[in-house]
N, C-alpha and C. Protein backbone atom coordinates (compact mmCIF):
# COMPACT_ATOMS: atom_id res chain seq x y z
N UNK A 1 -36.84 41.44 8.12
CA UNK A 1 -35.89 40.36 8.31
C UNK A 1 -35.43 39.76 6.97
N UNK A 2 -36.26 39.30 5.81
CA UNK A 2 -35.98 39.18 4.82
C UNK A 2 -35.18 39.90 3.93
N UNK A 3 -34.98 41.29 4.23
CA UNK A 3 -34.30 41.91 3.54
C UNK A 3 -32.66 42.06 4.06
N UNK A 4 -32.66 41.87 5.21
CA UNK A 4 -31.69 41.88 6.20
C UNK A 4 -30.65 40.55 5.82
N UNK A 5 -31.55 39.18 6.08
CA UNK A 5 -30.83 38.53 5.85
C UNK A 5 -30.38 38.31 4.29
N UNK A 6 -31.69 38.61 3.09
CA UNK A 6 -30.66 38.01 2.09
C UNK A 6 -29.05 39.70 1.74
N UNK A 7 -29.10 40.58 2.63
CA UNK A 7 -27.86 41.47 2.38
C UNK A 7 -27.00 40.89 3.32
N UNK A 8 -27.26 40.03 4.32
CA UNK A 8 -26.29 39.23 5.04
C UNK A 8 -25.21 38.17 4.11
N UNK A 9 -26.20 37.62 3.20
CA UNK A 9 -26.29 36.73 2.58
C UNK A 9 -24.96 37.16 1.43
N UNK A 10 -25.47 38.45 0.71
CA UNK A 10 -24.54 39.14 -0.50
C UNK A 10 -23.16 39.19 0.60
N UNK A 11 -23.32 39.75 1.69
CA UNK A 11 -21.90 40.11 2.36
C UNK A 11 -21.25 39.13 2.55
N UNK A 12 -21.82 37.82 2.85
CA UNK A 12 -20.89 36.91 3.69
C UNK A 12 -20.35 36.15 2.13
N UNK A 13 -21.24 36.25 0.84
CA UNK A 13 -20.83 35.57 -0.03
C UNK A 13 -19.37 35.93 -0.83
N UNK A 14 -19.25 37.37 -0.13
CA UNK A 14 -17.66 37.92 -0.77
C UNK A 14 -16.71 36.85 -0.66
N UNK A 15 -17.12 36.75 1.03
CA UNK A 15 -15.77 35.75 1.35
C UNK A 15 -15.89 34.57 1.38
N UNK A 16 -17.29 34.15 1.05
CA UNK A 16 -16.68 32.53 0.33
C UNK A 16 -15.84 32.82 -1.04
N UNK A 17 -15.92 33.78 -1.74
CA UNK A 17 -15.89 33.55 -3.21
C UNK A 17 -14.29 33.92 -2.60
N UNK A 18 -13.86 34.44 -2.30
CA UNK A 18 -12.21 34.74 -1.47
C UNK A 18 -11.58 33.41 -1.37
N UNK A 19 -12.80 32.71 -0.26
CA UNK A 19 -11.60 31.66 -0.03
C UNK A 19 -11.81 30.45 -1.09
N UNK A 20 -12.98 30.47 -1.84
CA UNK A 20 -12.79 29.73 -3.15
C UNK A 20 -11.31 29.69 -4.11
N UNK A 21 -11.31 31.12 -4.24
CA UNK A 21 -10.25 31.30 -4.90
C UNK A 21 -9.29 31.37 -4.52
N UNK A 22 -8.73 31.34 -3.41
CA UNK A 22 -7.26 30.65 -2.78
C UNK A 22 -6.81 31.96 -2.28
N UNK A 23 -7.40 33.91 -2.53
CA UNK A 23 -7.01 34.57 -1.73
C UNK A 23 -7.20 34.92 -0.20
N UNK A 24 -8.10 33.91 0.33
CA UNK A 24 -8.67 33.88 1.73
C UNK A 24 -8.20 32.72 2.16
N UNK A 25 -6.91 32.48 2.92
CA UNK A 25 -6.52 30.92 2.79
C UNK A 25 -6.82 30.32 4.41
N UNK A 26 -7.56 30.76 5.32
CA UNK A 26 -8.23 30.18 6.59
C UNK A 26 -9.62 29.11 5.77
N UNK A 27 -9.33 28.01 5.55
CA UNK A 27 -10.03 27.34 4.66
C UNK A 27 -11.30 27.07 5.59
N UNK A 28 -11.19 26.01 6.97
CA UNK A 28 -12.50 26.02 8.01
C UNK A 28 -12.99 27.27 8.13
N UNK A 29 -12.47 28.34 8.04
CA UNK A 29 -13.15 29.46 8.83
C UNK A 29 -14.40 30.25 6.93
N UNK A 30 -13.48 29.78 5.88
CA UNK A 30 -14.42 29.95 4.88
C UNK A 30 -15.10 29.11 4.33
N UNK A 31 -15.20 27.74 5.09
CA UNK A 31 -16.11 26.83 4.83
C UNK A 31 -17.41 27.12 6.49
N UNK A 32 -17.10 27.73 7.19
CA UNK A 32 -18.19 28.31 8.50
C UNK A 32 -18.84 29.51 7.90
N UNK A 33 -18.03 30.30 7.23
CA UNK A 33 -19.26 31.68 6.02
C UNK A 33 -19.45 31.11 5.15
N UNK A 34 -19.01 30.12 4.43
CA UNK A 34 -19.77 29.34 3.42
C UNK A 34 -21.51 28.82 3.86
N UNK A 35 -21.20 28.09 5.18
CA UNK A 35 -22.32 27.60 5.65
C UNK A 35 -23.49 28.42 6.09
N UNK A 36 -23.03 29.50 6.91
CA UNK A 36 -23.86 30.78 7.73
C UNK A 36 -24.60 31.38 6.32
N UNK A 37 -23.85 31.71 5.25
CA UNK A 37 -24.45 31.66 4.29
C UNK A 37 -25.73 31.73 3.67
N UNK A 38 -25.28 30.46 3.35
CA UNK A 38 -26.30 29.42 2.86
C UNK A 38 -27.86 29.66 3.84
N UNK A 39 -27.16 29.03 4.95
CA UNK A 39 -28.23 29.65 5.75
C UNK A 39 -29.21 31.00 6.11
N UNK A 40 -28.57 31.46 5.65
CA UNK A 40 -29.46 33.64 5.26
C UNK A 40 -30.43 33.10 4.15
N UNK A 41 -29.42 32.46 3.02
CA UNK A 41 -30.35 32.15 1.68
C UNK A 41 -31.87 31.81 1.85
N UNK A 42 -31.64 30.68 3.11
CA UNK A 42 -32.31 29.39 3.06
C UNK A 42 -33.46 30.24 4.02
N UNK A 43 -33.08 30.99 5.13
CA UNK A 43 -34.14 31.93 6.07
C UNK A 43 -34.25 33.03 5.36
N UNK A 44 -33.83 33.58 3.72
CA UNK A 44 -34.93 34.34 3.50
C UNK A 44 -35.55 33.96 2.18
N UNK A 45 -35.47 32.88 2.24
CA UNK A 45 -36.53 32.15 0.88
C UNK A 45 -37.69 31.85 1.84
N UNK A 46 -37.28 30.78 2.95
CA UNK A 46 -38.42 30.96 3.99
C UNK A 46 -39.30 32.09 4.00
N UNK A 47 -38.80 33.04 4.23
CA UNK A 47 -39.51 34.54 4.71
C UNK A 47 -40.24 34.99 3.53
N UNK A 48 -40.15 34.82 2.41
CA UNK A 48 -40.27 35.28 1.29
C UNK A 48 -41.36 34.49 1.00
N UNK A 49 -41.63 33.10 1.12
CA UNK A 49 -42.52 32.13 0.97
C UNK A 49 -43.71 32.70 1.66
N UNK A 50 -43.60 32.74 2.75
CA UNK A 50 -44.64 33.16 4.31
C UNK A 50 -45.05 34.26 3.59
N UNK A 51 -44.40 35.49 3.31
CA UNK A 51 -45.07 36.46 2.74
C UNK A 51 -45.94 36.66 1.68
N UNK A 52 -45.26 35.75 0.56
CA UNK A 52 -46.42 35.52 -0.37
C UNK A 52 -47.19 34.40 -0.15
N UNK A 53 -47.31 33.70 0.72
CA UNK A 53 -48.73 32.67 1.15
C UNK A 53 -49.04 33.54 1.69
N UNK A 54 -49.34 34.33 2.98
CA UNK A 54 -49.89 35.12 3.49
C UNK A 54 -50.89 36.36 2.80
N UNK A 55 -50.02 36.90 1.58
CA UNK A 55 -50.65 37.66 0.26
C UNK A 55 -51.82 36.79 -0.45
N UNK A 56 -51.37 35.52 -0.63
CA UNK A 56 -52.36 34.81 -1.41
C UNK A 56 -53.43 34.83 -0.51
N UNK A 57 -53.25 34.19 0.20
CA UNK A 57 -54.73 34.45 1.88
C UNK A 57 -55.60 35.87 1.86
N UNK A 58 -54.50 36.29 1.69
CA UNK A 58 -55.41 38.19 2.46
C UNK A 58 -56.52 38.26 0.67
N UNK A 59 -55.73 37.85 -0.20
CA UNK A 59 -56.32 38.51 -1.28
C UNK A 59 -57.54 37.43 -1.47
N UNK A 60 -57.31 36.17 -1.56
CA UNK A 60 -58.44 35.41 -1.48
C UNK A 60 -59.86 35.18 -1.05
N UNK A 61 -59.33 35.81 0.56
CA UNK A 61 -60.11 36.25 1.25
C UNK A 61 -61.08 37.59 0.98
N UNK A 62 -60.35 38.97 0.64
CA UNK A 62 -61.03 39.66 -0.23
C UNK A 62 -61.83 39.25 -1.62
N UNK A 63 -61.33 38.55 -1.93
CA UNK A 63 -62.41 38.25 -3.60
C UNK A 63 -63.53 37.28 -2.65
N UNK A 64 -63.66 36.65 -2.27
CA UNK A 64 -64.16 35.81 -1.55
C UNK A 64 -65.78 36.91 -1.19
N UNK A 65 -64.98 37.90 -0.46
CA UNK A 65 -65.79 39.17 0.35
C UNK A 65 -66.43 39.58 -0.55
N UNK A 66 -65.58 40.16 -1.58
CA UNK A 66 -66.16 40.71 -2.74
C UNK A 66 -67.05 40.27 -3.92
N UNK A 67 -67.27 39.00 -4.09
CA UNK A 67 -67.95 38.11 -4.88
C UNK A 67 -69.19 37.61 -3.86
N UNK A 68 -68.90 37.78 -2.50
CA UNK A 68 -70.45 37.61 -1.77
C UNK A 68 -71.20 39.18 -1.64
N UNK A 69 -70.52 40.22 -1.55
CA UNK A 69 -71.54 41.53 -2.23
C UNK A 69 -71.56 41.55 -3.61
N UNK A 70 -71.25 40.76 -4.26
CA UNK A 70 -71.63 41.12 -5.93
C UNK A 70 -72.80 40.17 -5.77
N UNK A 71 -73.69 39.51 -5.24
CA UNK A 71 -74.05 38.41 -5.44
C UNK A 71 -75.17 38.92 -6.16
N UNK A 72 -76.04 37.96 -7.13
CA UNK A 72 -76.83 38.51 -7.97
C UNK A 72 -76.83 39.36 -9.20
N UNK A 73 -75.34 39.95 -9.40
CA UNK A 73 -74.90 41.13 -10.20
C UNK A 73 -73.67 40.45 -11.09
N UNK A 74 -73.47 40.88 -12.05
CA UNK A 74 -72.30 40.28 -13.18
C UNK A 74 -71.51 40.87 -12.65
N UNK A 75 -70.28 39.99 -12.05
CA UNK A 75 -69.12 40.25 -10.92
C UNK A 75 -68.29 41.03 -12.31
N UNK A 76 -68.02 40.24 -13.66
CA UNK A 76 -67.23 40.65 -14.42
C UNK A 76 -67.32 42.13 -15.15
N UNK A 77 -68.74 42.32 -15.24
CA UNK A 77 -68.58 43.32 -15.89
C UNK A 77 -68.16 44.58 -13.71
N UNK A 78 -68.02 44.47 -13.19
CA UNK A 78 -67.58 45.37 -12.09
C UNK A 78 -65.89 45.83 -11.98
N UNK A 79 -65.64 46.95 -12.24
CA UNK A 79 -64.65 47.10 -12.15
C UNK A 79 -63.39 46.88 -11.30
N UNK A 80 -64.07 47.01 -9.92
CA UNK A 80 -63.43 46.73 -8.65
C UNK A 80 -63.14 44.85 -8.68
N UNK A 81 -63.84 44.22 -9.29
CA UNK A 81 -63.81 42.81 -9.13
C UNK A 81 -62.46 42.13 -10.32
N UNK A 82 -62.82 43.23 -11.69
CA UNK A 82 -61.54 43.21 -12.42
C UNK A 82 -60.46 43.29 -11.99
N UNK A 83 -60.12 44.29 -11.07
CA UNK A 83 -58.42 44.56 -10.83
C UNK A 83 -58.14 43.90 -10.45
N UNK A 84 -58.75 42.86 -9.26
CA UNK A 84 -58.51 42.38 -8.35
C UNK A 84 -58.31 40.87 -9.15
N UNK A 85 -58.62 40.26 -10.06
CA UNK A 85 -58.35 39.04 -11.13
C UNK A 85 -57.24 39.64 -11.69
């Protein structure tokens, strides 16, 4: 969906930039893709957010995992515990 909408987003922005410039002269109808717009922007920054909170979670959660089987053992010198920092 994120990817969907922000190419919604590139398409619909042609024709604001049209009727910006006075060759698209239905002015309400390029101030309604002006708005729809905006709105793709705005639902795939959303989407984009969710995805990387969700990343931060999953991975957290792994080091988390992974630092309770290191327990007792120098997490740093472990390679698997490196990549993952």
């Amino acid at each position: 969906p994120k990817n969907a909408l922000l190419s919604t987003l590139l398409f619909l922005d042609q024709f604001v930039w049209l009727g910006r410039s006075g060759i698209y002269k239905n002015k309400e109808r390029a101030d309604l893709i002006s708005k729809i717009s905006l709105y793709c922007w705005m639902s795939s920054s959303v989407c984009t957010s969710l995805v990387e909170i969700g990343e931060l979670g999953r991975l957290s959660a792994s080091m988390k995992k992974l630092e309770k089987d290191l327990k007792g053992i120098d997490k740093h010198e472990n390679d698997q515990y490196q990549a993952k920092v």
